[in-house]
Protein backbone atom coordinates (compact mmCIF):
# COMPACT_ATOMS: atom_id res chain seq x y z
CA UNK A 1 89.55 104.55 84.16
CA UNK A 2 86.94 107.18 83.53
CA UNK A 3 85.64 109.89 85.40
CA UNK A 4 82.41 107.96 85.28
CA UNK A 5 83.50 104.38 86.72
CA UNK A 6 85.49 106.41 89.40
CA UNK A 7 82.01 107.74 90.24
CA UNK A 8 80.62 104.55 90.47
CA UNK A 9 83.24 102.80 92.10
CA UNK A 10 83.41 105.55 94.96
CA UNK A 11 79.36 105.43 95.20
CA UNK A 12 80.15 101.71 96.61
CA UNK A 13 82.27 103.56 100.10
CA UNK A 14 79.97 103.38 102.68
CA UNK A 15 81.32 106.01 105.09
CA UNK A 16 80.25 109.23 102.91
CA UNK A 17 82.55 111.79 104.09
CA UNK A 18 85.79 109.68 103.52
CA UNK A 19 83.58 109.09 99.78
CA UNK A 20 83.62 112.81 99.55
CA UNK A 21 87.57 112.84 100.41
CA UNK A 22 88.22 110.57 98.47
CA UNK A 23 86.69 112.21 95.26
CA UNK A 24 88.40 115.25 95.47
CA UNK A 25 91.47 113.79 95.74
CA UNK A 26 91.17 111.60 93.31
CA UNK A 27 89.52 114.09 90.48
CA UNK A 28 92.38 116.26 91.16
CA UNK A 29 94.72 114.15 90.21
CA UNK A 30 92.68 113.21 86.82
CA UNK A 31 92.62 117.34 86.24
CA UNK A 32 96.74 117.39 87.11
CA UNK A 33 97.04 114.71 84.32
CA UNK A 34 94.13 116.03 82.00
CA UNK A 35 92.12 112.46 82.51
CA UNK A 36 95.08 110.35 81.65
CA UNK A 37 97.32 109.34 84.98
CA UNK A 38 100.74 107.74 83.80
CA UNK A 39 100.18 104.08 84.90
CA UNK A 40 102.02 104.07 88.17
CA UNK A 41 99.45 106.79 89.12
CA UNK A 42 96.59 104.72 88.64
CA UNK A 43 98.04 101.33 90.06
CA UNK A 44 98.24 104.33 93.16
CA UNK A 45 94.55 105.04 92.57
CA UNK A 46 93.34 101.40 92.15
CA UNK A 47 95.42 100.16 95.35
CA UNK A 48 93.08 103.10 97.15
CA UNK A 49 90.02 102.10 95.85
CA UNK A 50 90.82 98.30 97.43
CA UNK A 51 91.14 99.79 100.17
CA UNK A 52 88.34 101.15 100.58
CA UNK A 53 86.43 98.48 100.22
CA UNK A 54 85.44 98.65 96.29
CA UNK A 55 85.29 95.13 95.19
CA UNK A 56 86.54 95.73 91.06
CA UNK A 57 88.71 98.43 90.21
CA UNK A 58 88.91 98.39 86.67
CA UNK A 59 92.83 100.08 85.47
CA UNK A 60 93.62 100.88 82.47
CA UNK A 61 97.78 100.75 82.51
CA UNK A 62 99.36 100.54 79.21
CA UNK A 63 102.58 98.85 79.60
């Protein structure tokens, strides 16, 4: 997942202060792992985004 589709996945969360929450969290843990999460990481990140509410959560997870 890019930095971009996480933008436009987390634009879809209504309540804009859990949005903004969210982001950081979530862009600091693409930083810790220089854009690349290790695949449990992102299963981690997509399960939060379905959460939230965002209907497709494209994940890239190399087996």
């Amino acid at each position: 997942m890019s930095s971009d589709e996480l933008e436009r996945l987390l634009g879809q969360i209504r309540d804009r202060e859990v949005a903004a929450v969210v982001r950081r969290f979530l862009m600091n843990l693409f930083r810790l792992f220089n854009d690349d999460p290790p695949p449990h990481i992102q299963g981690y990140i997509a399960e939060i985004l379905g959460l939230l509410g965002c209907e497709s959560c494209p994940v890239k997870i190399a087996a």
